[in-house]
N, C-alpha and C. Protein backbone atom coordinates (compact mmCIF):
# COMPACT_ATOMS: atom_id res chain seq x y z
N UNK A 1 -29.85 -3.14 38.25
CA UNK A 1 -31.22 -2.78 38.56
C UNK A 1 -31.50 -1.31 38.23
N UNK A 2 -30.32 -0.51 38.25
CA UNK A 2 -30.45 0.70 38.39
C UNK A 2 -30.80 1.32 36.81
N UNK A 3 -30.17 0.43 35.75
CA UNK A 3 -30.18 0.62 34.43
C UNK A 3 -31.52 0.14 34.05
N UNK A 4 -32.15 -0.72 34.84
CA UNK A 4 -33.30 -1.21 34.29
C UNK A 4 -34.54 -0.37 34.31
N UNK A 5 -34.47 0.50 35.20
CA UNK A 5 -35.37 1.73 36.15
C UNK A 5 -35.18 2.16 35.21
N UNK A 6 -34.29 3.08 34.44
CA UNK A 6 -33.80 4.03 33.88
C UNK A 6 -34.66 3.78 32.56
N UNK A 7 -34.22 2.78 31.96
CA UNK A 7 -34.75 2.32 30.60
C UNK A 7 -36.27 2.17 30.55
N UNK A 8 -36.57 1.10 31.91
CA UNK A 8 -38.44 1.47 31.54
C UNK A 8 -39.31 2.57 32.28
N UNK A 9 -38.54 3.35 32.93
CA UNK A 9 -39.39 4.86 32.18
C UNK A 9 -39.22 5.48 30.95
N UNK A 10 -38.54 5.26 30.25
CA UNK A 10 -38.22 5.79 29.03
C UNK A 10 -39.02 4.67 27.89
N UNK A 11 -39.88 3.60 28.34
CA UNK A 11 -40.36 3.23 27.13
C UNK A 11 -41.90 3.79 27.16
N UNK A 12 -42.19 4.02 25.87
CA UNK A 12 -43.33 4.52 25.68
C UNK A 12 -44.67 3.34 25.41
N UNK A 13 -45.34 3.82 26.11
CA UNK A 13 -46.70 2.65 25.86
C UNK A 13 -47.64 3.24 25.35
N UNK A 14 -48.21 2.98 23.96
CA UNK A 14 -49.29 3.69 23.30
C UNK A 14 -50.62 2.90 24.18
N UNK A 15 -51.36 4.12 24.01
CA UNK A 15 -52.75 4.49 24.83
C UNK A 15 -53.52 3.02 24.05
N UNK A 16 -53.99 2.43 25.13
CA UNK A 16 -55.27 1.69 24.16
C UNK A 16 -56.42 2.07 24.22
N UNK A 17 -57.40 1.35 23.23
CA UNK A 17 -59.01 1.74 23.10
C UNK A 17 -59.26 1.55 24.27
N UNK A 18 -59.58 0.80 24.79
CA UNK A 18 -60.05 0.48 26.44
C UNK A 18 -59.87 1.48 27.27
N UNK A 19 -58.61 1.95 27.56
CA UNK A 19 -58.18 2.70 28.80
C UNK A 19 -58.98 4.38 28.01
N UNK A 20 -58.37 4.58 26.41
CA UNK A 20 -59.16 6.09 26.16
C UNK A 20 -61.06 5.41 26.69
N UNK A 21 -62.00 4.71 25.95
CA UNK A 21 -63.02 4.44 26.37
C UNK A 21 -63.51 4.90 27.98
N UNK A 22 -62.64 4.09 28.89
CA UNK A 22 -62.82 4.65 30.01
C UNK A 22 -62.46 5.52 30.68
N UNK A 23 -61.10 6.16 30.56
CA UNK A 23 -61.13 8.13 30.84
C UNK A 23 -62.33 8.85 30.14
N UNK A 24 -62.47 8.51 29.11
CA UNK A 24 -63.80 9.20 28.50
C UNK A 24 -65.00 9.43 29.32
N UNK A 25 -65.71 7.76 29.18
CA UNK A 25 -66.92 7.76 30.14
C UNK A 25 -67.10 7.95 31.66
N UNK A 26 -65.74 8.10 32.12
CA UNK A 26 -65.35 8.37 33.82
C UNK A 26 -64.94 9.96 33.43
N UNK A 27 -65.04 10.65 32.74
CA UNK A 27 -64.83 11.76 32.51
C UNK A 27 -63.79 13.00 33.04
N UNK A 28 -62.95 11.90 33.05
CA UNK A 28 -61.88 12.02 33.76
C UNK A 28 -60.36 13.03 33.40
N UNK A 29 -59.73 13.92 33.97
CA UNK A 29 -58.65 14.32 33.56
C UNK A 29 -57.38 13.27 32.77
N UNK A 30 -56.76 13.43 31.98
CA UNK A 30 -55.71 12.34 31.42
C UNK A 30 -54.63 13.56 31.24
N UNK A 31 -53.72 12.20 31.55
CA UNK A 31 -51.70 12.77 31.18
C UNK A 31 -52.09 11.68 30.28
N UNK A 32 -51.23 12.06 29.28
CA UNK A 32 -50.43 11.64 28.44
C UNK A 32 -49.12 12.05 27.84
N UNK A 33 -48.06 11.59 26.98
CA UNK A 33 -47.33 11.78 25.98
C UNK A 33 -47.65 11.63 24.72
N UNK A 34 -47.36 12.86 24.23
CA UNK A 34 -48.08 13.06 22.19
C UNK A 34 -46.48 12.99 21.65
N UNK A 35 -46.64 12.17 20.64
CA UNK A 35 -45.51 12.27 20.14
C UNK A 35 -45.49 12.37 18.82
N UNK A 36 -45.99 13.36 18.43
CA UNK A 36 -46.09 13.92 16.83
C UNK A 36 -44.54 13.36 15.65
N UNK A 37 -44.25 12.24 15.33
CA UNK A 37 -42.98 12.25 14.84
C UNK A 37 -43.04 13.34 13.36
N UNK A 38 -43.99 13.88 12.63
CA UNK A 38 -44.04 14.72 11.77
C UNK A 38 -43.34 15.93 12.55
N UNK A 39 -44.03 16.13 13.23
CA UNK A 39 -43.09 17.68 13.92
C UNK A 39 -42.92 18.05 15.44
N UNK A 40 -41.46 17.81 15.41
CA UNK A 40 -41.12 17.99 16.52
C UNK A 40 -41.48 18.91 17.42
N UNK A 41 -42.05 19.82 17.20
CA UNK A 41 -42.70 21.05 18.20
C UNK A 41 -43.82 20.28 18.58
N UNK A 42 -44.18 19.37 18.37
CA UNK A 42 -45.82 18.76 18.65
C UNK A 42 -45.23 17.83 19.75
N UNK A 43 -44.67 17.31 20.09
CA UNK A 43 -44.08 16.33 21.24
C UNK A 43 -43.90 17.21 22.67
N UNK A 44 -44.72 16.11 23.57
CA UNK A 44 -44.50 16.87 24.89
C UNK A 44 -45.55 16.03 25.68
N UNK A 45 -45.48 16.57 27.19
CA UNK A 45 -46.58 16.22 28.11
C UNK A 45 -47.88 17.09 27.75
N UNK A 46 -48.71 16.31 28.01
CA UNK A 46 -50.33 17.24 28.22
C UNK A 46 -51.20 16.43 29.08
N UNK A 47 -51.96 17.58 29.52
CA UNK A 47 -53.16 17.50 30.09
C UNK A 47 -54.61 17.52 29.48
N UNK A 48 -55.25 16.32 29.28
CA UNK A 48 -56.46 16.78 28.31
C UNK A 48 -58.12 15.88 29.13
N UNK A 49 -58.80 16.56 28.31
CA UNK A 49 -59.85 16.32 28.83
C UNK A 49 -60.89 15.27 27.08
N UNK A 50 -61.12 13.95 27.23
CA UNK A 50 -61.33 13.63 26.04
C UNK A 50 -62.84 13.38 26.08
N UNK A 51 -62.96 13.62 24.57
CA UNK A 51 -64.55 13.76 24.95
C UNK A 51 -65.43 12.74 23.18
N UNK A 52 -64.81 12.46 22.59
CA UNK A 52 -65.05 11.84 21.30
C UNK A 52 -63.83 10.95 20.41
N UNK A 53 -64.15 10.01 20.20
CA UNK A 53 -63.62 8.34 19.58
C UNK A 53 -64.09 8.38 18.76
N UNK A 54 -63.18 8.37 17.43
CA UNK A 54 -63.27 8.03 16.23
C UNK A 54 -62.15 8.07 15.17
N UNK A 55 -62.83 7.69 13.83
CA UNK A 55 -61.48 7.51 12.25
C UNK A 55 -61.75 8.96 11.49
N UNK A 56 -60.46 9.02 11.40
CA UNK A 56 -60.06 10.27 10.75
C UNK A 56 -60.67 10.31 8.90
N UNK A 57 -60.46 11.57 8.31
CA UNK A 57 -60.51 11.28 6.82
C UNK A 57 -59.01 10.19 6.18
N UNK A 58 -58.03 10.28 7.07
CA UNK A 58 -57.00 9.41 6.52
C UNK A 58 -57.15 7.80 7.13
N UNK A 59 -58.01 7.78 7.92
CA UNK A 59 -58.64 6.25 8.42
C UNK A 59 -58.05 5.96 9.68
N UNK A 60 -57.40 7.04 10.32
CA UNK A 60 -56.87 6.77 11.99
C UNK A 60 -57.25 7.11 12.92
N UNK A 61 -57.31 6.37 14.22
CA UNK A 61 -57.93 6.62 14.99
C UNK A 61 -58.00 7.64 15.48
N UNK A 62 -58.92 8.56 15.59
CA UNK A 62 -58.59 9.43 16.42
C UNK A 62 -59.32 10.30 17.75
N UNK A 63 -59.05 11.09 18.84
CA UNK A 63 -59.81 11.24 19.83
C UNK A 63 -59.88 12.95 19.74
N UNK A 64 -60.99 13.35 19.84
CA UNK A 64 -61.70 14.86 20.21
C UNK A 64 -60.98 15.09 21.44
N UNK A 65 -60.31 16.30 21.53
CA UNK A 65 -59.90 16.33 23.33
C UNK A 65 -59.95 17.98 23.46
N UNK A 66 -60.11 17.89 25.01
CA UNK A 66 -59.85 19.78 25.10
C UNK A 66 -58.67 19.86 26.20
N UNK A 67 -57.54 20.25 25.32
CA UNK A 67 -55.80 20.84 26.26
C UNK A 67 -56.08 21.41 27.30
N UNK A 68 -56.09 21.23 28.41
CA UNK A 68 -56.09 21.88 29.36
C UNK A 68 -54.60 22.54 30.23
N UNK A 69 -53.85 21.57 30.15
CA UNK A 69 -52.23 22.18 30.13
C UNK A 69 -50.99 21.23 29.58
N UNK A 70 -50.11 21.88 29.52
CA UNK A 70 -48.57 20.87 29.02
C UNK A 70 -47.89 21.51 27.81
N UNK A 71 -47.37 20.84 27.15
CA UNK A 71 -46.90 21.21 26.36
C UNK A 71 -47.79 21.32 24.93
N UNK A 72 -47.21 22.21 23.55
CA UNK A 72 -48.09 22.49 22.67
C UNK A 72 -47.45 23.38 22.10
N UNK A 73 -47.95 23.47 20.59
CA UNK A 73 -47.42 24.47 19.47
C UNK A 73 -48.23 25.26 19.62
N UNK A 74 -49.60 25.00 19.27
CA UNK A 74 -50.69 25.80 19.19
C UNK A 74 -51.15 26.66 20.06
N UNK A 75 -52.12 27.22 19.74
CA UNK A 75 -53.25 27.63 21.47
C UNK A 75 -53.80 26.83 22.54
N UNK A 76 -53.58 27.56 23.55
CA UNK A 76 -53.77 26.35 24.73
C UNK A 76 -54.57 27.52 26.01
N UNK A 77 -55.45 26.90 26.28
CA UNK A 77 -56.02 25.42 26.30
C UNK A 77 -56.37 25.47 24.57
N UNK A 78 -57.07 24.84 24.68
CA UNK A 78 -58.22 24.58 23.03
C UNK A 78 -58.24 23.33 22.68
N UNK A 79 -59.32 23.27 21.68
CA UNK A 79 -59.40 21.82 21.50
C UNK A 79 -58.91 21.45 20.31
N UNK A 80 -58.27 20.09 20.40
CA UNK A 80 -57.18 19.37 19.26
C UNK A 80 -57.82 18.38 18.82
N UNK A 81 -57.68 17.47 18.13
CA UNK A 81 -57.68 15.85 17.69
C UNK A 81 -56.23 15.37 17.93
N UNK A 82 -56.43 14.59 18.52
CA UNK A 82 -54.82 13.57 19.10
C UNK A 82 -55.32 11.99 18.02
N UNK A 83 -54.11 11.78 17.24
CA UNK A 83 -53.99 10.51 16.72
C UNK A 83 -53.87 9.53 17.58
N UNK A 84 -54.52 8.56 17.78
CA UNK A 84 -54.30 7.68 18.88
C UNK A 84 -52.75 7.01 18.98
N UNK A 85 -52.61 6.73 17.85
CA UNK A 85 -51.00 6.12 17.26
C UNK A 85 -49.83 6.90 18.27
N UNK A 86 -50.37 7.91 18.30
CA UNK A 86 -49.31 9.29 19.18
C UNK A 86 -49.57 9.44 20.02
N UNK A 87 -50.12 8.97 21.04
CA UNK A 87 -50.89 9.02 22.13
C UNK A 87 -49.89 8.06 23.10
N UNK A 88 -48.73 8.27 24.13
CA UNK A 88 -48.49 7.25 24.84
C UNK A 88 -48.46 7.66 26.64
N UNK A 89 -48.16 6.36 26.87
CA UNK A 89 -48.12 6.76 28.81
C UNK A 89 -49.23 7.55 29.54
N UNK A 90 -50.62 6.68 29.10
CA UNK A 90 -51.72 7.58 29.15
C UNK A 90 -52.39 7.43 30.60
N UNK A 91 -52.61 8.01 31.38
CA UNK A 91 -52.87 7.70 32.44
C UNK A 91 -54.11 8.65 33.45
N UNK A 92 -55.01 8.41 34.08
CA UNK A 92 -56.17 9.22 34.67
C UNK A 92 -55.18 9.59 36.24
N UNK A 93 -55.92 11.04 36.06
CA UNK A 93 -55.45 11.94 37.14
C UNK A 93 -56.44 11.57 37.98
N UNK A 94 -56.36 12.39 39.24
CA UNK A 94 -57.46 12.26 40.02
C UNK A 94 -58.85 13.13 39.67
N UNK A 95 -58.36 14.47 38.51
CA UNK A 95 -59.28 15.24 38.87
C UNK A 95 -60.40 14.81 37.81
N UNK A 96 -62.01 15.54 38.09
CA UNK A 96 -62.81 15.24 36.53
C UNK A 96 -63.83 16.69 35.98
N UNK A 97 -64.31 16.44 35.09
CA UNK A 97 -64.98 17.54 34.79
C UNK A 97 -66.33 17.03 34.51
N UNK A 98 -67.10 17.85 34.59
CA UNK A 98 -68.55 17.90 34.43
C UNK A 98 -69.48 18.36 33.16
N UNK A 99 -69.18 19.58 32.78
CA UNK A 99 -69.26 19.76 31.10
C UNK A 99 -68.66 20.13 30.12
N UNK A 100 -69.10 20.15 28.75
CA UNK A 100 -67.88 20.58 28.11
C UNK A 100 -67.53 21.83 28.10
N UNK A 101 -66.70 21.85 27.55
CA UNK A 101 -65.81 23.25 27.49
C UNK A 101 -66.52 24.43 25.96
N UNK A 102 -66.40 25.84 26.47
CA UNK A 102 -67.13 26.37 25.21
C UNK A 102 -66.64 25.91 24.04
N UNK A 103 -67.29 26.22 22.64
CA UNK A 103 -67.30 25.78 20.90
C UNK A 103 -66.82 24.67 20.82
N UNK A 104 -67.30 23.51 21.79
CA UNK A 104 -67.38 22.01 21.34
C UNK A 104 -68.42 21.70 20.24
N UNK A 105 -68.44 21.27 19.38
CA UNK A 105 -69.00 20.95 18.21
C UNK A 105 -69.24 19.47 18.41
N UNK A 106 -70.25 18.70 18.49
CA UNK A 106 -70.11 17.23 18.57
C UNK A 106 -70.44 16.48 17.49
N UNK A 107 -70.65 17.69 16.22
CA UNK A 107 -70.51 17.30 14.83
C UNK A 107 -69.35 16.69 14.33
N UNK A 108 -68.16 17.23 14.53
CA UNK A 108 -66.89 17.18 14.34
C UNK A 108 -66.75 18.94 13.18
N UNK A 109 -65.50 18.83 13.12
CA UNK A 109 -64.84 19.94 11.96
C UNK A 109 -65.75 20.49 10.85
């Protein structure tokens, strides 16, 4: 039993449309795991706040978010695009926010 514990925390469950959809419109804080397999500095826990659903120029899904804490290469907080594909163990916190965060663009890039 004890091996079994062990193993399914360690499996990863990619985020579905549904569950991002509704952290979105419940506007809600999210954990997740990013798991960038291109580069390993990109893998870690985060804290994000998501705010836009959509396909990339390479045709993948992807979500507008603003980092609020965890892990990260980049600047943090700030806002990223998370591949949904990389997106696992996604789950709503208790906390939520109310507006967006400054130089949100709802143009995109």
């Amino acid at each position: 039993m004890k091996l079994y514990n062990i193993a399914s925390s360690l499996i990863l469950e990619v985020a579905s449309r549904n569950d991002i959809m509704d952290g979105m419109h419940q506007r809600r804080i999210m954990e997740l795991y990013y798991d960038d397999d291109e580069d390993p500095g990109g893998k870690g826990r985060r804290w994000i706040q998501m705010y836009c659903y959509g396909i990339s120029k390479a045709g993948n899904d992807v979500v507008r978010v603003y980092q609020v804490g965890g892990d990260t290469k980049t600047i943090q907080p700030g806002w990223k695009l998370f591949r949904v594909d990389r997106m696992n163990n996604l789950r709503k916190l208790s906390g939520t926010f109310d507006e967006s965060k400054p130089l949100f663009n709802p143009n995109g890039d």
